[in-house]
PDB file of N, CA and C in Angstrom:
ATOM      1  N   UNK A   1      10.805 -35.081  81.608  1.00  0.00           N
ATOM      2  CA  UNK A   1      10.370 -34.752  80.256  1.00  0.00           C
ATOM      3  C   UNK A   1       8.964 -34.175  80.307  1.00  0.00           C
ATOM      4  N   UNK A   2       8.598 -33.631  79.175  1.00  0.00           N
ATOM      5  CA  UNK A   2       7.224 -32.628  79.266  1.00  0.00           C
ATOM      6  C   UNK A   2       6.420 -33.684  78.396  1.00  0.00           C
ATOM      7  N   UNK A   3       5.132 -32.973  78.761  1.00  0.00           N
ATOM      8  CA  UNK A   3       3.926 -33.875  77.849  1.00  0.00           C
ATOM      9  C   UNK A   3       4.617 -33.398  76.156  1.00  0.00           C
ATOM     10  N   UNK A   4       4.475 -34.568  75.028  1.00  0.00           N
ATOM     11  CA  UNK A   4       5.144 -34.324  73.637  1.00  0.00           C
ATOM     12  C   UNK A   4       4.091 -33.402  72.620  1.00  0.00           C
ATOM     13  N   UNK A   5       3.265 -32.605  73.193  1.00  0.00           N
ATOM     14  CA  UNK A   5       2.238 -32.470  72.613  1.00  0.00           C
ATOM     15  C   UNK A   5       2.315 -31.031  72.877  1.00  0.00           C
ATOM     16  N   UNK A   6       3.426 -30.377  73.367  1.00  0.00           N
ATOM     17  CA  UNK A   6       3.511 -29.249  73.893  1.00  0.00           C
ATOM     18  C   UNK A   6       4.066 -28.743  71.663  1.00  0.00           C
ATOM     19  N   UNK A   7       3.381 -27.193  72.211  1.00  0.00           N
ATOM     20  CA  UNK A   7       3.534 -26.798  70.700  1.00  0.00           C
ATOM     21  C   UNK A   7       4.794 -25.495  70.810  1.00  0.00           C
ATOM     22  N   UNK A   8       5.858 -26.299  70.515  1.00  0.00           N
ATOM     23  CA  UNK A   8       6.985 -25.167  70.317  1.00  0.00           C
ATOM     24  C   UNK A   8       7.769 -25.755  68.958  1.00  0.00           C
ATOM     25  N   UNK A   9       8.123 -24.522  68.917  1.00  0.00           N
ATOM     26  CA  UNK A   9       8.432 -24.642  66.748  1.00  0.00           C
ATOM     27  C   UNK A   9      10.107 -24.434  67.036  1.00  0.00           C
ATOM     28  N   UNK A  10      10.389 -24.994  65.969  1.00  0.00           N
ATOM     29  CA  UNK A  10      11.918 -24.227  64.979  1.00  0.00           C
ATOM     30  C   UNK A  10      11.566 -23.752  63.994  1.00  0.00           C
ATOM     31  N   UNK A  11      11.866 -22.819  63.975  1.00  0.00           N
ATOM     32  CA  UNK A  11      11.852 -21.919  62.687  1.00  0.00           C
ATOM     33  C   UNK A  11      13.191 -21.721  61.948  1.00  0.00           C
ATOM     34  N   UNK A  12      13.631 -22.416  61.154  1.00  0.00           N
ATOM     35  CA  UNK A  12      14.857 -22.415  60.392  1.00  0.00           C
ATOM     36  C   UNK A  12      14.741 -21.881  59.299  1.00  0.00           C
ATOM     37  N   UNK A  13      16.164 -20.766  58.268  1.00  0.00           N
ATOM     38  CA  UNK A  13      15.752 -20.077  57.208  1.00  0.00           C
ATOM     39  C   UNK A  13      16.887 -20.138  56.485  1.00  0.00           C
ATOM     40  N   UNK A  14      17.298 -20.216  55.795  1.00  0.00           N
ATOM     41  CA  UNK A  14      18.525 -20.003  55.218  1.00  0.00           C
ATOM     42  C   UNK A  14      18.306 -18.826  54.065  1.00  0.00           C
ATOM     43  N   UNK A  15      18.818 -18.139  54.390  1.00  0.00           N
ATOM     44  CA  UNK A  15      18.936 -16.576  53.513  1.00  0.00           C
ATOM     45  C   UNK A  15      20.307 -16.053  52.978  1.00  0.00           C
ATOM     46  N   UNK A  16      19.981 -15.048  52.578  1.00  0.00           N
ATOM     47  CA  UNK A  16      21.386 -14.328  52.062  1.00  0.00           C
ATOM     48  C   UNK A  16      22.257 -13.825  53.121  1.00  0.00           C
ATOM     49  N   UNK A  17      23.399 -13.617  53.094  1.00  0.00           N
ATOM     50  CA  UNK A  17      24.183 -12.888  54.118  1.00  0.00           C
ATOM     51  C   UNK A  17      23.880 -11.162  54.446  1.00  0.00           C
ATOM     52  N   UNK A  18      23.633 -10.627  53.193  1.00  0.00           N
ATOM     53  CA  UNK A  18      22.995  -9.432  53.301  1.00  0.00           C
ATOM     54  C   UNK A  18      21.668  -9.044  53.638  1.00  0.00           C
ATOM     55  N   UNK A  19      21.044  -9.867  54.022  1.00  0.00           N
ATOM     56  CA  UNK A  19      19.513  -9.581  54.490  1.00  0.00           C
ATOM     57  C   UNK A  19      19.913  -9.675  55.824  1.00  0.00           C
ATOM     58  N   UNK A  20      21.038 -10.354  56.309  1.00  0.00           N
ATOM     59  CA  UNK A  20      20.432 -10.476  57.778  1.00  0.00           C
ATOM     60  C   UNK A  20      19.935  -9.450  58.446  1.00  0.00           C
ATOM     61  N   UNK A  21      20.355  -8.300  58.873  1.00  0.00           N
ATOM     62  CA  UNK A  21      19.897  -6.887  59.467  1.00  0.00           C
ATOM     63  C   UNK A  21      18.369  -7.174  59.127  1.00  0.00           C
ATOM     64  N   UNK A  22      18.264  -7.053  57.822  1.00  0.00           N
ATOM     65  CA  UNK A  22      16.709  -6.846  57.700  1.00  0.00           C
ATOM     66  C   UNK A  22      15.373  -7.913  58.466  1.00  0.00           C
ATOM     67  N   UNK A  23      16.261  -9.534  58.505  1.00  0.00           N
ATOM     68  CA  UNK A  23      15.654 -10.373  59.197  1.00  0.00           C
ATOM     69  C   UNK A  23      15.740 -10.222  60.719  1.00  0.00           C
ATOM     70  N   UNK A  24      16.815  -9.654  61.057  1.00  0.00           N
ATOM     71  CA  UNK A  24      16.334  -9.781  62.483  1.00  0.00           C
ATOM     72  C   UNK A  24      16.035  -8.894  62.828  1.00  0.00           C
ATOM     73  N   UNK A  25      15.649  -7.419  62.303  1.00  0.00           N
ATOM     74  CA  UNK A  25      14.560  -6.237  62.786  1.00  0.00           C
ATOM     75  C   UNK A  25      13.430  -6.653  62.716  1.00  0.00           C
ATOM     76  N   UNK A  26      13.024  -7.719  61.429  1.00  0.00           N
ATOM     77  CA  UNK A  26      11.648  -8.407  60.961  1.00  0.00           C
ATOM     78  C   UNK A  26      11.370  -8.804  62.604  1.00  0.00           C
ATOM     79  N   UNK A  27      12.233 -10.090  62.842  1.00  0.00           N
ATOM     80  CA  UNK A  27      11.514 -10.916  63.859  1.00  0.00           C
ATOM     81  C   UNK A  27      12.000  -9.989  65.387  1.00  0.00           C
ATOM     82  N   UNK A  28      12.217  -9.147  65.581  1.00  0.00           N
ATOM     83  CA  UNK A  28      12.293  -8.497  66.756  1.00  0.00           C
ATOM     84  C   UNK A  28      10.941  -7.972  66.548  1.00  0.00           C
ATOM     85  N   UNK A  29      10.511  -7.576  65.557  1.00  0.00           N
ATOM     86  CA  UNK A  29       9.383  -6.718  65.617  1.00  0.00           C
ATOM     87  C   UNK A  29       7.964  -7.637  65.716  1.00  0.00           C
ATOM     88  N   UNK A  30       7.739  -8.726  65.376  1.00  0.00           N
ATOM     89  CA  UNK A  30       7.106  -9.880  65.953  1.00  0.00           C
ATOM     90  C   UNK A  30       7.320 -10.351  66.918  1.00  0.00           C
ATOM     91  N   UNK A  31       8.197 -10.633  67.790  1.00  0.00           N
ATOM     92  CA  UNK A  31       8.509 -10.639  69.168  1.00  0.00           C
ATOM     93  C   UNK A  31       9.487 -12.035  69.153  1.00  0.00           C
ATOM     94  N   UNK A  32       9.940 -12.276  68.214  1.00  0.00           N
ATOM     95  CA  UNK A  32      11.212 -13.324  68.656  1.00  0.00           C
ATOM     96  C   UNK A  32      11.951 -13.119  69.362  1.00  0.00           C
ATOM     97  N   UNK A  33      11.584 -14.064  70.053  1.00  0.00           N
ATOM     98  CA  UNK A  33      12.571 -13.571  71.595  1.00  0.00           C
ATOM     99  C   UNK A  33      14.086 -13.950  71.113  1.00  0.00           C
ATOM    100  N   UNK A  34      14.623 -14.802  70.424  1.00  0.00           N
ATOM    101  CA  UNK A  34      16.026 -15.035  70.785  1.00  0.00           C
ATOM    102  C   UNK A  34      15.999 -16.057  69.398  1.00  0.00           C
ATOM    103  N   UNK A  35      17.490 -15.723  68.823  1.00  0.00           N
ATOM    104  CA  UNK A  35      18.348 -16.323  67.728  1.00  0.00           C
ATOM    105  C   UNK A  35      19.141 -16.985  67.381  1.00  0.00           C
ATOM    106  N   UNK A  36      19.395 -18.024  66.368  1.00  0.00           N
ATOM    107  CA  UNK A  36      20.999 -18.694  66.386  1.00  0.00           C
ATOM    108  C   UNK A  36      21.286 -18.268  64.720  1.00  0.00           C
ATOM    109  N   UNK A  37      22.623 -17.595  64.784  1.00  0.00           N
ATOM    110  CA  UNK A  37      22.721 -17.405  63.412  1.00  0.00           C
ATOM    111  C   UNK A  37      23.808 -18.443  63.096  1.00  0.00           C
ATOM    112  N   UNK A  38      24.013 -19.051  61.743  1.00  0.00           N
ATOM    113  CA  UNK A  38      25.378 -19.636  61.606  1.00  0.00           C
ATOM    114  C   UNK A  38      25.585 -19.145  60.237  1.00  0.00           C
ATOM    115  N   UNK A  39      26.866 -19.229  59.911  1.00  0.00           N
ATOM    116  CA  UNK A  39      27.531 -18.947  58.433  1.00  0.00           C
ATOM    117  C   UNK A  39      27.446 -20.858  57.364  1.00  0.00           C
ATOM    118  N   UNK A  40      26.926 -20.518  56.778  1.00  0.00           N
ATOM    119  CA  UNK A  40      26.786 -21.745  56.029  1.00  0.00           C
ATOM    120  C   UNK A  40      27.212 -21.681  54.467  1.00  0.00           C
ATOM    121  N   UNK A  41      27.540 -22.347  53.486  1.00  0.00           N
ATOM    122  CA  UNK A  41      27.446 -22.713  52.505  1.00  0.00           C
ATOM    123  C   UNK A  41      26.301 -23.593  51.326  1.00  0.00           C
ATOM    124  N   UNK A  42      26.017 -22.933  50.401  1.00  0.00           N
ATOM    125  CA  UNK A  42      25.104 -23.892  49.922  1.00  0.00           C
ATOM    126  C   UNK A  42      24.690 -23.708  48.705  1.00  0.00           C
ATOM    127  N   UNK A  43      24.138 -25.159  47.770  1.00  0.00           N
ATOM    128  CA  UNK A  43      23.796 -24.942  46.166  1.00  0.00           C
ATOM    129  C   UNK A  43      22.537 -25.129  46.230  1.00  0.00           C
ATOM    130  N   UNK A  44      21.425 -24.438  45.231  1.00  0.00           N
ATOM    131  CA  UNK A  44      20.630 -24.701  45.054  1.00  0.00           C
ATOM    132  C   UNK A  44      19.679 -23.806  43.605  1.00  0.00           C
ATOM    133  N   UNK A  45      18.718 -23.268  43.550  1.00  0.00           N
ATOM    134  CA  UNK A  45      18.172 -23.045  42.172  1.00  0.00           C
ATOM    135  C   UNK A  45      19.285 -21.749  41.982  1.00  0.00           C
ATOM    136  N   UNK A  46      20.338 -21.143  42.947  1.00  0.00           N
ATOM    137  CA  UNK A  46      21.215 -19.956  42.219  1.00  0.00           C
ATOM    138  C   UNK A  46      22.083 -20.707  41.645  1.00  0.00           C
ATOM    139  N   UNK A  47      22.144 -19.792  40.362  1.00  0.00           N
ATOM    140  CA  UNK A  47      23.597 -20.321  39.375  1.00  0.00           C
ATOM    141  C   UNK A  47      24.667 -20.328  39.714  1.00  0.00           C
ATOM    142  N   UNK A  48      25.867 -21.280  39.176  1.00  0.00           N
ATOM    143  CA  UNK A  48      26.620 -21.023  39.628  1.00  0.00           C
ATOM    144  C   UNK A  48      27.501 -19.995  38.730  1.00  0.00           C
ATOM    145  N   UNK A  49      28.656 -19.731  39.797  1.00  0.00           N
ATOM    146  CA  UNK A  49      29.385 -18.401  38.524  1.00  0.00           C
ATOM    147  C   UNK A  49      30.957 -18.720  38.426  1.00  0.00           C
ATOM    148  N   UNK A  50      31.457 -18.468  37.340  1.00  0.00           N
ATOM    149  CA  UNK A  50      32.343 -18.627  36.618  1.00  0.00           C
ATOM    150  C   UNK A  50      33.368 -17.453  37.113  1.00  0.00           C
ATOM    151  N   UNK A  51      34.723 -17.576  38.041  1.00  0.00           N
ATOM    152  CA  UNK A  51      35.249 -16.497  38.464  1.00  0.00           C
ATOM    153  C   UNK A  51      37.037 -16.714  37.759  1.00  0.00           C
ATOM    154  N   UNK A  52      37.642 -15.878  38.125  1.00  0.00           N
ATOM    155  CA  UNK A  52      39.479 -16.186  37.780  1.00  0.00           C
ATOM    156  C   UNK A  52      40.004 -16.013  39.213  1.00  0.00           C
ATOM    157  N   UNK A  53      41.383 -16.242  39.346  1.00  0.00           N
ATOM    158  CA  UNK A  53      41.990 -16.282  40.806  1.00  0.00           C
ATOM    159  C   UNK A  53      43.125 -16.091  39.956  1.00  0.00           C
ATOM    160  N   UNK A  54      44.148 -15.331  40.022  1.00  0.00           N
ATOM    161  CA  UNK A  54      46.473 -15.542  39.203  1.00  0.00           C
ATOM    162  C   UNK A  54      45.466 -16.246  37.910  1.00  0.00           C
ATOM    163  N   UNK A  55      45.088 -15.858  36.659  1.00  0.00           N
ATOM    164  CA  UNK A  55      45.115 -16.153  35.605  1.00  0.00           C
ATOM    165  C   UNK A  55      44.017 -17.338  35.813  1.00  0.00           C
ATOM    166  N   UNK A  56      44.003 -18.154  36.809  1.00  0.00           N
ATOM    167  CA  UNK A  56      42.911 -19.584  36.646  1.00  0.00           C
ATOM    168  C   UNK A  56      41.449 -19.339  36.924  1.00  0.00           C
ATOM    169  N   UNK A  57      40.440 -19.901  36.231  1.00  0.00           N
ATOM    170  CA  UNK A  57      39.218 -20.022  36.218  1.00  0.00           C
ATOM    171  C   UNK A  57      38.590 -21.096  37.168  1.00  0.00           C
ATOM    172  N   UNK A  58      37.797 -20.447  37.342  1.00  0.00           N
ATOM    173  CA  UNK A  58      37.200 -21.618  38.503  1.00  0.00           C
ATOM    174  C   UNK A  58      35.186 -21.578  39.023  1.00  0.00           C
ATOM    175  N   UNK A  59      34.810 -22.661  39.318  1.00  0.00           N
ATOM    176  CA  UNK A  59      33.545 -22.642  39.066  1.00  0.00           C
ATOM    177  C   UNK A  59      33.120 -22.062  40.333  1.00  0.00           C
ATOM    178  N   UNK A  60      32.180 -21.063  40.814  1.00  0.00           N
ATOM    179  CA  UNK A  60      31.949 -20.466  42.454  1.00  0.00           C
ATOM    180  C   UNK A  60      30.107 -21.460  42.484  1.00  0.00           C
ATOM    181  N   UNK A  61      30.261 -22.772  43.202  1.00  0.00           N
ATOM    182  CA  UNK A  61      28.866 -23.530  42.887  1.00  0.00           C
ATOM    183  C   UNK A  61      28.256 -23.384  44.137  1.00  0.00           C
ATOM    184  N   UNK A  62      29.046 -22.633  45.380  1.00  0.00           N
ATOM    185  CA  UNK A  62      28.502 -23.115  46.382  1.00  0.00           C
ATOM    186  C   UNK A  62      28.483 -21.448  47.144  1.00  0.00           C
ATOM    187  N   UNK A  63      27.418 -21.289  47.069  1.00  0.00           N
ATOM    188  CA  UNK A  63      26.903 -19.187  47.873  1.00  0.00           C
ATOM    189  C   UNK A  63      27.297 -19.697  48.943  1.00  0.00           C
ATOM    190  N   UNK A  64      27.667 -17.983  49.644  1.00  0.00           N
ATOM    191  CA  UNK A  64      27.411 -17.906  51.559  1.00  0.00           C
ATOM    192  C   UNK A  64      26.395 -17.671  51.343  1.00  0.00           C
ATOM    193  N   UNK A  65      25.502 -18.322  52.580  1.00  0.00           N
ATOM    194  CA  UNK A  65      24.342 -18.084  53.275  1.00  0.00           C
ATOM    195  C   UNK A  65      24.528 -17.803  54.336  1.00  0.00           C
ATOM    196  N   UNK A  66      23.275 -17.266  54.840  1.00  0.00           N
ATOM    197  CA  UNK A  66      23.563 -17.116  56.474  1.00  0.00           C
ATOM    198  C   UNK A  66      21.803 -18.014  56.957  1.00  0.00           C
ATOM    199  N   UNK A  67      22.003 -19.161  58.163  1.00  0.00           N
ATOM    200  CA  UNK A  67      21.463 -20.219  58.701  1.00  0.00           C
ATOM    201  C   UNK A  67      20.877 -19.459  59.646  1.00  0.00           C
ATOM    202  N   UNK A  68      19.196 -19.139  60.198  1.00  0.00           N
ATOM    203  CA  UNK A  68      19.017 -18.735  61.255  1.00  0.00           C
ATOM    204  C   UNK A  68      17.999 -19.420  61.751  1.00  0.00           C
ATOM    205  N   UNK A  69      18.376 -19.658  62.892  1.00  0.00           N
ATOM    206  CA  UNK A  69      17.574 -20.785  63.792  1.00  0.00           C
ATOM    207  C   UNK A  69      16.548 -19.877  64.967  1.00  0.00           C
ATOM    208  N   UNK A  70      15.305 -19.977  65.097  1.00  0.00           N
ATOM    209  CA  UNK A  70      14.659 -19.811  66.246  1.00  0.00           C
ATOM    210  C   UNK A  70      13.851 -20.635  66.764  1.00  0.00           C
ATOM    211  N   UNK A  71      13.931 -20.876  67.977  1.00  0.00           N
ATOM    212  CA  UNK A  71      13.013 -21.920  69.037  1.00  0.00           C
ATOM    213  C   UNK A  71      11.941 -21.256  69.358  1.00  0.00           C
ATOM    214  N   UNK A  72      10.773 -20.919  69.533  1.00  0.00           N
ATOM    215  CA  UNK A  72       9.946 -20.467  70.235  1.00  0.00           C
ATOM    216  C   UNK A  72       8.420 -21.186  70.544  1.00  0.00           C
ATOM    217  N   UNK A  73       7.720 -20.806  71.351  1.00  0.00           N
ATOM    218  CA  UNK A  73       6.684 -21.291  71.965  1.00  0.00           C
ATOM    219  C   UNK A  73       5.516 -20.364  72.440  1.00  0.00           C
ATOM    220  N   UNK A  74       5.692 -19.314  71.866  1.00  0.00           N
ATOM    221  CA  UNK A  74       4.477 -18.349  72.398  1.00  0.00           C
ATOM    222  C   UNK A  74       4.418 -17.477  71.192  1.00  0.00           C
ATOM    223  N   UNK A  75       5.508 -17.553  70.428  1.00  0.00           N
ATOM    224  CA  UNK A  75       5.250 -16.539  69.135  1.00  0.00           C
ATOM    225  C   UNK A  75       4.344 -17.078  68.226  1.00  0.00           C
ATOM    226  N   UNK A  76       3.396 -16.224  67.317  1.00  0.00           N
ATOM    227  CA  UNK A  76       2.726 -16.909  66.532  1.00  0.00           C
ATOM    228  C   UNK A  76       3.701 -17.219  65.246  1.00  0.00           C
ATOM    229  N   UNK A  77       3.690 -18.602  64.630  1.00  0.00           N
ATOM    230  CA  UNK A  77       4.489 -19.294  63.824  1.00  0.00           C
ATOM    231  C   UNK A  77       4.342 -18.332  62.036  1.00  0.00           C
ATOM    232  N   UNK A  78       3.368 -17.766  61.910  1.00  0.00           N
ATOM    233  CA  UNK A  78       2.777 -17.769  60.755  1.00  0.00           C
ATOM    234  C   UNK A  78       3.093 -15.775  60.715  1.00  0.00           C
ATOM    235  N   UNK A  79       3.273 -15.409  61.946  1.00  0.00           N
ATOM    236  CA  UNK A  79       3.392 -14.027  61.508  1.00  0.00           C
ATOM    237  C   UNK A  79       5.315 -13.995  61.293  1.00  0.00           C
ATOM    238  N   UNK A  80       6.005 -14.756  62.178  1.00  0.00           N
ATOM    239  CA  UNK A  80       7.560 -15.293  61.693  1.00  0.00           C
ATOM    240  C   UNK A  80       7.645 -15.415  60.872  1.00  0.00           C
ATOM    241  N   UNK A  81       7.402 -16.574  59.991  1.00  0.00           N
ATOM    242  CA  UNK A  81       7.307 -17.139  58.573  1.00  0.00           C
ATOM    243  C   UNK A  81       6.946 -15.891  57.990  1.00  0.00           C
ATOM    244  N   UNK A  82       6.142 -14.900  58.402  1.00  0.00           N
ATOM    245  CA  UNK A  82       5.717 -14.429  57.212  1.00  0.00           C
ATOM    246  C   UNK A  82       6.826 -12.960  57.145  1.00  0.00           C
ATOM    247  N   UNK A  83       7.044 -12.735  58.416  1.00  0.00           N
ATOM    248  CA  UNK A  83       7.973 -11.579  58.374  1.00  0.00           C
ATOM    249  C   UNK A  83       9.743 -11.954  58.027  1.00  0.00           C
ATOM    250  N   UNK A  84       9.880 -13.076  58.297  1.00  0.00           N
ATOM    251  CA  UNK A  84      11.186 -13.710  57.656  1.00  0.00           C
ATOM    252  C   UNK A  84      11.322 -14.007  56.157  1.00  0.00           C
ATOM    253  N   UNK A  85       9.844 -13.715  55.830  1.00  0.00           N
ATOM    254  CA  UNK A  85       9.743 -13.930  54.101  1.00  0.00           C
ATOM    255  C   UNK A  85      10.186 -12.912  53.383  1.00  0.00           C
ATOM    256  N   UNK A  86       9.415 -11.665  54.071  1.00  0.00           N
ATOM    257  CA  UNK A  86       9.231 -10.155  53.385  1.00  0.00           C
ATOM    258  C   UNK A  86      10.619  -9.512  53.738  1.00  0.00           C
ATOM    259  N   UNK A  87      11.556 -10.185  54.809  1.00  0.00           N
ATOM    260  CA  UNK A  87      12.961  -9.442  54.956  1.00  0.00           C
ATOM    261  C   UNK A  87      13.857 -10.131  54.238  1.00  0.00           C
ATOM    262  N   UNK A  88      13.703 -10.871  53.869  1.00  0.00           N
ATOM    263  CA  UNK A  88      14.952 -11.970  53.183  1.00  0.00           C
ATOM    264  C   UNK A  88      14.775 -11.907  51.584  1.00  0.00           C
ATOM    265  N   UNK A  89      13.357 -11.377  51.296  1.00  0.00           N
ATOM    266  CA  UNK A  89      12.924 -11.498  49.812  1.00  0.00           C
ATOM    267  C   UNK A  89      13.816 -10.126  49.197  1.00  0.00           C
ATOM    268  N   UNK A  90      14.075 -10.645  48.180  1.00  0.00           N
ATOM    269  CA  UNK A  90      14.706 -10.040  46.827  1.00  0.00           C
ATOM    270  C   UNK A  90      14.463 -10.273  45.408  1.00  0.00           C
ATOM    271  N   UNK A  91      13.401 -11.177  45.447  1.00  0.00           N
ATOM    272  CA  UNK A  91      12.842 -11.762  43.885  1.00  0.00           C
ATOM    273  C   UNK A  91      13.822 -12.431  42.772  1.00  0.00           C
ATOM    274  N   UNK A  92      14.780 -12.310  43.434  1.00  0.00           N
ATOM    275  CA  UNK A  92      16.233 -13.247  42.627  1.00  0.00           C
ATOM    276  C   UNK A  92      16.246 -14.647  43.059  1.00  0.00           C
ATOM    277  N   UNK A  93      16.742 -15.716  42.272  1.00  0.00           N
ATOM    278  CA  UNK A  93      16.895 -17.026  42.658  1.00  0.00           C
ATOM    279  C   UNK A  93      18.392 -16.469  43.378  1.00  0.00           C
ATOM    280  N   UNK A  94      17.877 -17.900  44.571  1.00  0.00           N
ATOM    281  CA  UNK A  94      18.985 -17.903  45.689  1.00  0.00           C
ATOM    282  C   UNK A  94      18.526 -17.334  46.915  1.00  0.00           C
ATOM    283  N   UNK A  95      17.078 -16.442  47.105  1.00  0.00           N
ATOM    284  CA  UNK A  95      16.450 -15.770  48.147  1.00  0.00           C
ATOM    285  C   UNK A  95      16.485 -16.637  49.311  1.00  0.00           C
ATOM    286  N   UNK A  96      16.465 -18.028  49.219  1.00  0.00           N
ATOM    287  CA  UNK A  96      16.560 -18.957  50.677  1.00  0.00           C
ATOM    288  C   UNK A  96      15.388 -19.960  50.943  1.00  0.00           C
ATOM    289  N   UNK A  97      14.982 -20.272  51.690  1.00  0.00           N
ATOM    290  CA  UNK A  97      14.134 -21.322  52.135  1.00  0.00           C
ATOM    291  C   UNK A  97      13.879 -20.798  53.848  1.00  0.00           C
ATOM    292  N   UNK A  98      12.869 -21.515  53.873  1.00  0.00           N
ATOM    293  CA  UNK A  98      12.296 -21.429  55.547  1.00  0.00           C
ATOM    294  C   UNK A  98      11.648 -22.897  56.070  1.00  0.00           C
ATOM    295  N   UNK A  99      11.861 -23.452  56.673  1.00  0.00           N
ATOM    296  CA  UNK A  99      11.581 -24.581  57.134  1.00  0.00           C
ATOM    297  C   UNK A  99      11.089 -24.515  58.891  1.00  0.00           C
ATOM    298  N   UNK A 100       9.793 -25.189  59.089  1.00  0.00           N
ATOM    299  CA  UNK A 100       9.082 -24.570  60.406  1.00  0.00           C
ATOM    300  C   UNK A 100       8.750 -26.547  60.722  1.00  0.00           C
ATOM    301  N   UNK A 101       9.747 -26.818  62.201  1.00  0.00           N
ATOM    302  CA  UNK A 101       9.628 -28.448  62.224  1.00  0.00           C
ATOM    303  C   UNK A 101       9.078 -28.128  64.197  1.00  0.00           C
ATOM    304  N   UNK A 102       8.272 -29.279  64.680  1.00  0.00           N
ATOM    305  CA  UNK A 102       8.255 -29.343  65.801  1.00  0.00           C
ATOM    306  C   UNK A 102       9.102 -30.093  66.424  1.00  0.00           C
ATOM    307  N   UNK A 103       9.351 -29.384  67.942  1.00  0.00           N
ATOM    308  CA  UNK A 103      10.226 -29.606  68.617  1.00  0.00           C
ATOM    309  C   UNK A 103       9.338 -30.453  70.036  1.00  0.00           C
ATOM    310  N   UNK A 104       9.821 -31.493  70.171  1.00  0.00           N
ATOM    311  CA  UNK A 104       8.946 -32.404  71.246  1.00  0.00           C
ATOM    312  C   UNK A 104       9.599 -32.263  72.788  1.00  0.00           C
ATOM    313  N   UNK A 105      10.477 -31.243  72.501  1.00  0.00           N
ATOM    314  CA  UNK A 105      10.849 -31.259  74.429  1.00  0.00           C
ATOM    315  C   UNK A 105      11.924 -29.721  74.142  1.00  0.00           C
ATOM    316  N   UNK A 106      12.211 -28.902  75.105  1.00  0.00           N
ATOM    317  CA  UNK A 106      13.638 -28.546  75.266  1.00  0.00           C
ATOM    318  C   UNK A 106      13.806 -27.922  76.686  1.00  0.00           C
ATOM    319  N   UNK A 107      14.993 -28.262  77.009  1.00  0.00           N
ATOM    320  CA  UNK A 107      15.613 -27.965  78.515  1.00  0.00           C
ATOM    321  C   UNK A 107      16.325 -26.973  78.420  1.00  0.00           C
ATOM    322  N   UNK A 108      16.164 -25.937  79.755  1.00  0.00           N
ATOM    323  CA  UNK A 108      17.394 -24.999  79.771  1.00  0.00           C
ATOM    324  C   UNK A 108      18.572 -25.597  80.727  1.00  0.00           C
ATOM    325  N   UNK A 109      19.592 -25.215  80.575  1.00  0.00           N
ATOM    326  CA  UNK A 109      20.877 -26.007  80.967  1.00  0.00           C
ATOM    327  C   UNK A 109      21.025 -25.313  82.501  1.00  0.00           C
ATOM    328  N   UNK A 110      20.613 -23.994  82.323  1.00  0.00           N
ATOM    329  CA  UNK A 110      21.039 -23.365  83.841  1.00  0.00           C
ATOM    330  C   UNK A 110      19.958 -23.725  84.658  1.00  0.00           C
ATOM    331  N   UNK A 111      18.922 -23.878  84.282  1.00  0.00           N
ATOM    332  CA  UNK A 111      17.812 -23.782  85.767  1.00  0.00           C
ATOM    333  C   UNK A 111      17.250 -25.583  85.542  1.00  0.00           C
ATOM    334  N   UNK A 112      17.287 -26.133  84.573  1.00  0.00           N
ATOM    335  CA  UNK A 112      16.554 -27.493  84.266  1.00  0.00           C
ATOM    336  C   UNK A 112      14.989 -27.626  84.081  1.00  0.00           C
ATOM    337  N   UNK A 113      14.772 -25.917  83.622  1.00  0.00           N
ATOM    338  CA  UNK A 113      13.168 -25.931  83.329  1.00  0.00           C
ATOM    339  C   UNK A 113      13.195 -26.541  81.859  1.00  0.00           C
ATOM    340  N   UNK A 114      11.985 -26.638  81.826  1.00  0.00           N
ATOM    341  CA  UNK A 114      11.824 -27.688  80.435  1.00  0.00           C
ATOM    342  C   UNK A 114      10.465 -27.441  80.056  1.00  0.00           C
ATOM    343  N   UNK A 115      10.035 -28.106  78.445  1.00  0.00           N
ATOM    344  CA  UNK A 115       9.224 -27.498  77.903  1.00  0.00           C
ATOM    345  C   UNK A 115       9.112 -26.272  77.525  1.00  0.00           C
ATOM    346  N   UNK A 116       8.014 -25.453  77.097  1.00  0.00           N
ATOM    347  CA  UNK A 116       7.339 -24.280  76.733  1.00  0.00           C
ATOM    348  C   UNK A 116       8.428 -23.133  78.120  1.00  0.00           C
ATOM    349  N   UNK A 117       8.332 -23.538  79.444  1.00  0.00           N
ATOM    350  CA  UNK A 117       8.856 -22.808  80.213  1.00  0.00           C
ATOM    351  C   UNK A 117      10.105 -22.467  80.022  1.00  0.00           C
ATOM    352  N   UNK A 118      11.093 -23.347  79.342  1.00  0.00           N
ATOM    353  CA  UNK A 118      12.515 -23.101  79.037  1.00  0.00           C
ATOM    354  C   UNK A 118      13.173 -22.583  77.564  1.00  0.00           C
ATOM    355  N   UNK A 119      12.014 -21.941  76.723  1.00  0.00           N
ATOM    356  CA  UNK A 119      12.066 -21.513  75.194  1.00  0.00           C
ATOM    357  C   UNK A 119      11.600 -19.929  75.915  1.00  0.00           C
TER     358      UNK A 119
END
């Protein structure tokens, strides 16, 4: 295990499905080295909307989002955050969230480097 004091971030965002392109030209262009995207579901300050399906009505409470995860350790945290802001923004409720938590260790699986060396 590495000293816990080592400074490597997650940078987690949950955005629209249609921004993604725009988010990950953002953080290529800051130098994020590497991504996890996932397809997610989720409620929050967007409304929900009122749709039909064969004649029935039905409540749509829960958007696609799209979940993007980055690990890093040498990128600066604050130019991410800030370029994951300006690609994901649309000034509509439902634009997403960004959440930036520390990470106290991580291993790579192929070589068993660890810490800062394996992000």
């Amino acid at each position: 295990m590495t000293d816990m004091d080592t400074d490597i971030k997650l940078v987690m965002a949950i955005v629209r499905p249609d921004k993604l392109t725009d988010v990950k030209l953002a953080l290529a262009e800051v130098g994020a080295p590497s991504l996890t995207v996932t397809h997610v579901s989720g409620r929050g300050s967007q409304p929900a909307k009122t749709e039909q399906w064969r004649g029935e009505e039905y409540t749509v409470d829960l958007h696609q989002k799209v979940k993007i995860e980055c690990v890093v350790a040498d990128t600066p945290v604050e130019d991410m955050v800030e370029a994951l802001r300006e690609a994901a923004y649309t000034g509509e409720p439902g634009d997403g969230k960004i959440f930036v938590l520390p990470v106290t260790d991580a291993i790579q699986v192929r070589t068993g480097k660890s810490g800062t060396e394996a992000v």
